[in-house]
C-alpha atoms as a PDB file:
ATOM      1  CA  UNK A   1     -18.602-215.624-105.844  1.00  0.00           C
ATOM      2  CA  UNK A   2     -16.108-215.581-102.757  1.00  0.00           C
ATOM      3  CA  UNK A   3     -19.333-215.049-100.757  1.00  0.00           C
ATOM      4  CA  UNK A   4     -20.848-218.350-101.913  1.00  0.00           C
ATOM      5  CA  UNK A   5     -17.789-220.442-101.653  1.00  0.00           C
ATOM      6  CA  UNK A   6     -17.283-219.315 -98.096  1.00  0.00           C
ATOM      7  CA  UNK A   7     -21.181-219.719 -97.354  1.00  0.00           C
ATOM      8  CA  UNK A   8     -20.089-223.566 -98.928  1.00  0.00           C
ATOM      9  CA  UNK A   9     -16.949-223.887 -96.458  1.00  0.00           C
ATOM     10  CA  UNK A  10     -18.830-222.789 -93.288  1.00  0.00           C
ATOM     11  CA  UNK A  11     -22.526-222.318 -93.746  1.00  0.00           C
ATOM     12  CA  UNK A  12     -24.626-219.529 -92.027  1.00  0.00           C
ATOM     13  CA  UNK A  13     -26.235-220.421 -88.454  1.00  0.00           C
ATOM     14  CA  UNK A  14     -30.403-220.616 -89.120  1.00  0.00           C
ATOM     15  CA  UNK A  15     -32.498-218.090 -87.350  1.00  0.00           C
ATOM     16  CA  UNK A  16     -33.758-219.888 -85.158  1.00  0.00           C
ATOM     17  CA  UNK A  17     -29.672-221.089 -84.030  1.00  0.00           C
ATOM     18  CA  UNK A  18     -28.770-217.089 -83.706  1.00  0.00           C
ATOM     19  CA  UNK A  19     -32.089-216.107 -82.179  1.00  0.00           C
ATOM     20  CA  UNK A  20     -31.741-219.134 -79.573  1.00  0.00           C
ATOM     21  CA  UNK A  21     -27.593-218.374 -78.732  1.00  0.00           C
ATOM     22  CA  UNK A  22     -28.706-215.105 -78.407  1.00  0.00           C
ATOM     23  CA  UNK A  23     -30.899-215.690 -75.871  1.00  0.00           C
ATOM     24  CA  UNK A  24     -28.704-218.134 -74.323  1.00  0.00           C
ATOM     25  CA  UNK A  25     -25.145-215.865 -74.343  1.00  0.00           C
ATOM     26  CA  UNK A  26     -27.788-212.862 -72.638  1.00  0.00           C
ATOM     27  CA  UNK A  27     -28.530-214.848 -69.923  1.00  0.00           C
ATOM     28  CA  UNK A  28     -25.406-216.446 -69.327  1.00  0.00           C
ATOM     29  CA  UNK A  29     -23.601-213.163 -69.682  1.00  0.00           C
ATOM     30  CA  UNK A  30     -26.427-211.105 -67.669  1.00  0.00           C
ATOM     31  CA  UNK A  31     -27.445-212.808 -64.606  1.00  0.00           C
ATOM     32  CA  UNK A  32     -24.329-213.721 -62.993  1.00  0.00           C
ATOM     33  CA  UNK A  33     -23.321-209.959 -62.550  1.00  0.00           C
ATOM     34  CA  UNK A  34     -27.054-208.783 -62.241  1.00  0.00           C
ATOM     35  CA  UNK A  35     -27.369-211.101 -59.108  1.00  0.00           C
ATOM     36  CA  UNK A  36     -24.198-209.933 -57.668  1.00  0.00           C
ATOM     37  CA  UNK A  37     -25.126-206.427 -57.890  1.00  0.00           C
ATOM     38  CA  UNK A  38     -28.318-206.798 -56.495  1.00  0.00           C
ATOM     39  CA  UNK A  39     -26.748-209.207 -53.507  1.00  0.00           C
ATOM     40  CA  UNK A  40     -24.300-206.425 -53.110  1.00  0.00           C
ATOM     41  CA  UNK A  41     -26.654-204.206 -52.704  1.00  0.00           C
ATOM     42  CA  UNK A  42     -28.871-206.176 -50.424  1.00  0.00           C
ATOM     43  CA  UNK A  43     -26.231-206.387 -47.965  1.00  0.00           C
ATOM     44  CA  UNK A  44     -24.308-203.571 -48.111  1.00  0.00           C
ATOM     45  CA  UNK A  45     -27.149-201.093 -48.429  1.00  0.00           C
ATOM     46  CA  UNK A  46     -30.248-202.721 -47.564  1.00  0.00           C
ATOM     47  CA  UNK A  47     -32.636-199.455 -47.808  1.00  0.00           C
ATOM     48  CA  UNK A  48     -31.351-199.311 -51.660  1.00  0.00           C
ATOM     49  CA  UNK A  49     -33.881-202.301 -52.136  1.00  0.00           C
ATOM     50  CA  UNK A  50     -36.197-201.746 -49.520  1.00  0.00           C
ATOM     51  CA  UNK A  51     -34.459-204.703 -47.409  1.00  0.00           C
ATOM     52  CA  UNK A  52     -34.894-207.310 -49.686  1.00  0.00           C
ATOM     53  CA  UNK A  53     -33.468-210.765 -49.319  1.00  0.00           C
ATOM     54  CA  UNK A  54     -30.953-212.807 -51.160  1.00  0.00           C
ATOM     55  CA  UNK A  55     -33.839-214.818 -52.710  1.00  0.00           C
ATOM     56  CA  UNK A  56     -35.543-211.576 -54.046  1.00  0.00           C
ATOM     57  CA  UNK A  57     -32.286-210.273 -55.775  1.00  0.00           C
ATOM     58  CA  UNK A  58     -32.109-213.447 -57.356  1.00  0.00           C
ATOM     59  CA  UNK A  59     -35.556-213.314 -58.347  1.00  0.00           C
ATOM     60  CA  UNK A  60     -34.427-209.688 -60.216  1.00  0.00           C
ATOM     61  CA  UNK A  61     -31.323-211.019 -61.776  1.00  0.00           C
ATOM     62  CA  UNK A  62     -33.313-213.429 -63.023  1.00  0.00           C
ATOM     63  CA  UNK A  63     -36.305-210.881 -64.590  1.00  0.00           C
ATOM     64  CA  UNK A  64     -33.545-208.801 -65.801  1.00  0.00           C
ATOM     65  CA  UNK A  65     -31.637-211.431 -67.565  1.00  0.00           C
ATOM     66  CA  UNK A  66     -35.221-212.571 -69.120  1.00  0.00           C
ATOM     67  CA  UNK A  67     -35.889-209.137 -70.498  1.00  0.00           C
ATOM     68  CA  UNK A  68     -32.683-209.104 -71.757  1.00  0.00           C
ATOM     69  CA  UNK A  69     -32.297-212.315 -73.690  1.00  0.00           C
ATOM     70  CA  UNK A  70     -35.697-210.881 -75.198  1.00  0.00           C
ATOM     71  CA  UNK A  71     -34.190-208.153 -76.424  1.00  0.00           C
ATOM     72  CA  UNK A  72     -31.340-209.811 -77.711  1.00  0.00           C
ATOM     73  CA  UNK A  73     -33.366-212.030 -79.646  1.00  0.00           C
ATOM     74  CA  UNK A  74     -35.367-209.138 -81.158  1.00  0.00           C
ATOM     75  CA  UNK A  75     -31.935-207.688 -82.100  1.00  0.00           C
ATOM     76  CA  UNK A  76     -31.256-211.078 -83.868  1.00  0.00           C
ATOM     77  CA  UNK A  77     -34.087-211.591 -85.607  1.00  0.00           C
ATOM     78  CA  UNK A  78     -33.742-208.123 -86.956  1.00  0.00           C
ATOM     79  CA  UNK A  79     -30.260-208.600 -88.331  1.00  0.00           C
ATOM     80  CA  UNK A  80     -30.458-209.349 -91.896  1.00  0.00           C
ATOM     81  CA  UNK A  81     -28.401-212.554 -92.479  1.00  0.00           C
ATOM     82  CA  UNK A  82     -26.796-211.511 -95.707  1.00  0.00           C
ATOM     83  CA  UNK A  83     -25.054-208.702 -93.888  1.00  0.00           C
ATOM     84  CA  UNK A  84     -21.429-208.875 -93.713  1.00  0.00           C
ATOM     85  CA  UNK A  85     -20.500-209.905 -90.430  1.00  0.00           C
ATOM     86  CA  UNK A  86     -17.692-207.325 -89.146  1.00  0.00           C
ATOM     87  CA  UNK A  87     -16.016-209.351 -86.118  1.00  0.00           C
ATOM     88  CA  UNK A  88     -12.590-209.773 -87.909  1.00  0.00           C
ATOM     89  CA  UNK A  89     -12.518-205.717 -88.100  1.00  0.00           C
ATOM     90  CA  UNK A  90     -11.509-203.065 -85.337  1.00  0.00           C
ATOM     91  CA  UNK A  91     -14.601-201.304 -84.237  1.00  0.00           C
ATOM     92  CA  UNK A  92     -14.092-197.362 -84.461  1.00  0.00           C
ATOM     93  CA  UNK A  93     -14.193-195.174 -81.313  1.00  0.00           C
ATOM     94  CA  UNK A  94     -17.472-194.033 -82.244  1.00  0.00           C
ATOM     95  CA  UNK A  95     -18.895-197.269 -82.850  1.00  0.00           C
ATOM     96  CA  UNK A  96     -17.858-198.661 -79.597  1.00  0.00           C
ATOM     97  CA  UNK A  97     -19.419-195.637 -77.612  1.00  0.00           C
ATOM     98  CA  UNK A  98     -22.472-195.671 -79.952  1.00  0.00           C
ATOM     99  CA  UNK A  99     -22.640-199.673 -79.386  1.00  0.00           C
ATOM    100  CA  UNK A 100     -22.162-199.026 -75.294  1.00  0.00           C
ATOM    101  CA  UNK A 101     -25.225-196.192 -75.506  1.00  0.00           C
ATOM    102  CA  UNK A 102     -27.474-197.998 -76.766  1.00  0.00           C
ATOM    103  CA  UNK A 103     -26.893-201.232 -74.098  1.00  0.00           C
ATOM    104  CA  UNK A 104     -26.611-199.294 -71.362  1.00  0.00           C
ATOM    105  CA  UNK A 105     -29.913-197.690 -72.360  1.00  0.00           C
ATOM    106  CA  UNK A 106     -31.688-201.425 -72.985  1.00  0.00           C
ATOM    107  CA  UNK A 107     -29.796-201.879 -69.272  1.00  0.00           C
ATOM    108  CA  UNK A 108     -31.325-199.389 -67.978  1.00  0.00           C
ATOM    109  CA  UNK A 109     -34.731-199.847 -69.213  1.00  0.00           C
ATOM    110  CA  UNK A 110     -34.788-203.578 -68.408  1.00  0.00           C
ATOM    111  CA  UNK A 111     -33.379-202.541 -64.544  1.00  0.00           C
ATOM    112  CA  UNK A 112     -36.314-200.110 -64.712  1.00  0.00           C
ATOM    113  CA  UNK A 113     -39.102-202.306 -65.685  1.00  0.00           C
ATOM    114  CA  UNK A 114     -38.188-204.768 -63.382  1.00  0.00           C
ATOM    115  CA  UNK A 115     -37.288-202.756 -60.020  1.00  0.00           C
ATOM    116  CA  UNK A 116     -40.720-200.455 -60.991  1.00  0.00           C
ATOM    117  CA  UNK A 117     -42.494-203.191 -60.709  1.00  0.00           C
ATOM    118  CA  UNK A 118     -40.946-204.686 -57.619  1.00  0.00           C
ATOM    119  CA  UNK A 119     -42.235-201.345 -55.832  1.00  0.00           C
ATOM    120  CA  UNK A 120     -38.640-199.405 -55.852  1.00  0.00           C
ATOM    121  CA  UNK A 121     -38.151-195.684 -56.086  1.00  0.00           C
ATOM    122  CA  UNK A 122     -37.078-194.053 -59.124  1.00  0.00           C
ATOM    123  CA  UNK A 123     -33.662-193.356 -56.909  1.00  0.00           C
ATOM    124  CA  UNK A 124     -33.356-196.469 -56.131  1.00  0.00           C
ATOM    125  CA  UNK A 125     -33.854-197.919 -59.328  1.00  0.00           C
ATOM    126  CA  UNK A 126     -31.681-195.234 -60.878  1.00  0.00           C
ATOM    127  CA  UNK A 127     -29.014-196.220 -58.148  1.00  0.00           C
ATOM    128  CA  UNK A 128     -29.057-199.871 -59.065  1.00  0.00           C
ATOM    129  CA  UNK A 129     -29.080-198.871 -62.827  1.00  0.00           C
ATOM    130  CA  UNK A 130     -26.493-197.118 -62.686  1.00  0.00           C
ATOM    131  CA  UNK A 131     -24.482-199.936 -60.834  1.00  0.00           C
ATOM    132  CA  UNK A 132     -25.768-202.519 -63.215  1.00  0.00           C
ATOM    133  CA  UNK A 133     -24.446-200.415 -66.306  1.00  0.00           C
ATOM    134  CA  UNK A 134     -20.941-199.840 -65.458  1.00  0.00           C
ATOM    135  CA  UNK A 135     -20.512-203.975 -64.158  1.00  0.00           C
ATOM    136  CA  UNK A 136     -21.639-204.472 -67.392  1.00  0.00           C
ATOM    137  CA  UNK A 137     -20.946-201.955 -70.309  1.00  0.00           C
ATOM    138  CA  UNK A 138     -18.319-199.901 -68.951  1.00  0.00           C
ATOM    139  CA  UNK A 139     -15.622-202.155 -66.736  1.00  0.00           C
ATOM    140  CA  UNK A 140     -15.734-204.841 -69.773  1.00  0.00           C
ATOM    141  CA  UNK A 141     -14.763-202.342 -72.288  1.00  0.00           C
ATOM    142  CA  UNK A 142     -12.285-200.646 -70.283  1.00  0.00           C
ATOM    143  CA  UNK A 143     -10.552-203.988 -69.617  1.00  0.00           C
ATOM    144  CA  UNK A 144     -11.060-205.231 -73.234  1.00  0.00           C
ATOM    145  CA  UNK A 145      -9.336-201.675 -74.310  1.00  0.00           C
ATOM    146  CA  UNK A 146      -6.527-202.199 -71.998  1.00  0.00           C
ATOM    147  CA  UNK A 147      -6.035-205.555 -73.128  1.00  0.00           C
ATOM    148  CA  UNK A 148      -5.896-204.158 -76.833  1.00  0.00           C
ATOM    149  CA  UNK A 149      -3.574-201.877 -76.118  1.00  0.00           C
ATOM    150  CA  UNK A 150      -0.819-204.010 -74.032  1.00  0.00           C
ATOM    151  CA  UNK A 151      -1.116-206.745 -77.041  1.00  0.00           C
ATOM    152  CA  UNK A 152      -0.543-203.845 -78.896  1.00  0.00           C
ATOM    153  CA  UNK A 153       2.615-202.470 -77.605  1.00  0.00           C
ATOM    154  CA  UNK A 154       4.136-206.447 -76.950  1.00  0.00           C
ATOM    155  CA  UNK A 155       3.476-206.422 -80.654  1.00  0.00           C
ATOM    156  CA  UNK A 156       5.536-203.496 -81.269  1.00  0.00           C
ATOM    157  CA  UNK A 157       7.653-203.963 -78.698  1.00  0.00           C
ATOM    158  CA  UNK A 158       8.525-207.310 -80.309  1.00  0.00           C
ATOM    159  CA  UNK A 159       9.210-206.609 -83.245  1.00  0.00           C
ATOM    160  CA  UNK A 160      12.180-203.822 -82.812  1.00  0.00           C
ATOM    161  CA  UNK A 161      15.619-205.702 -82.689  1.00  0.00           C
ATOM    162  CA  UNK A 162      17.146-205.429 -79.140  1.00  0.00           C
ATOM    163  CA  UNK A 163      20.746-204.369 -80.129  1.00  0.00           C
END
């Protein structure tokens, strides 16, 4: 019953609305830093991508972002929309690595598929993989975890009287 009253009070996004802001936060949230690594990379170690220009790393950020968004619209349309939606909770450890695996593995394999077929080396591909994953799987959750833990102790810190 509290489940249909809330459904009443703010309704459910279609599936076509999650599928399509899916898409949308993946690219927004994937090409920025996709294009700076590649740029980086461009100029800072041109053999890494075989001396490719600003235009072509764009060009990748863009592919990646593209294979991306599709898989985050897979993952939407997979998630069942009755499913309790656990945002309000704190994820476990284990959830958050779990969660982390399995992006930086869709990272990976969309870096892959893309820098295969623009004629890169496994190294190099594995290089700017590697790169891609930690800008961004790794440095977000480290910051978000820091964050968490300073609101944390201004929390507690707070709340003990000061004598």
């Amino acid at each position: 019953m509290i489940a249909r009253i809330e459904e009443q009070v703010q309704p459910q996004p279609s599936l076509a609305k999650r599928v399509a802001l899916a898409a949308t936060t993946a690219v927004v949230f994937t090409w920025p830093p996709a294009f700076v690594v590649f740029a980086a990379a461009t100029i800072a170690a041109p053999s890494l991508t075989n001396g490719a220009g600003i235009g072509t790393a764009a060009f990748w950020a863009l592919l990646f972002a593209v294979l991306t968004a599709a898989v985050a619209m897979v993952t939407a349309l997979r998630r069942r929309a009755d499913k309790p939606d656990v945002a309000d909770t704190a994820p476990s450890t284990r959830a958050t690595v779990l969660r982390i695996a399995v992006h930086a593995l869709v990272t990976g394999g969309c870096a892959g598929l893309v820098l295969a077929w623009q004629g890169l080396s496994a190294g190099q591909i594995a290089s700017l993989a590697g790169v891609l994953i930690v800008v961004l799987h790794l440095l977000p959750m480290i910051v978000a975890r820091l964050l968490h833990r300073l609101r944390r102790r201004r929390q507690v810190g707070g709340s003990d009287p000061t004598p």
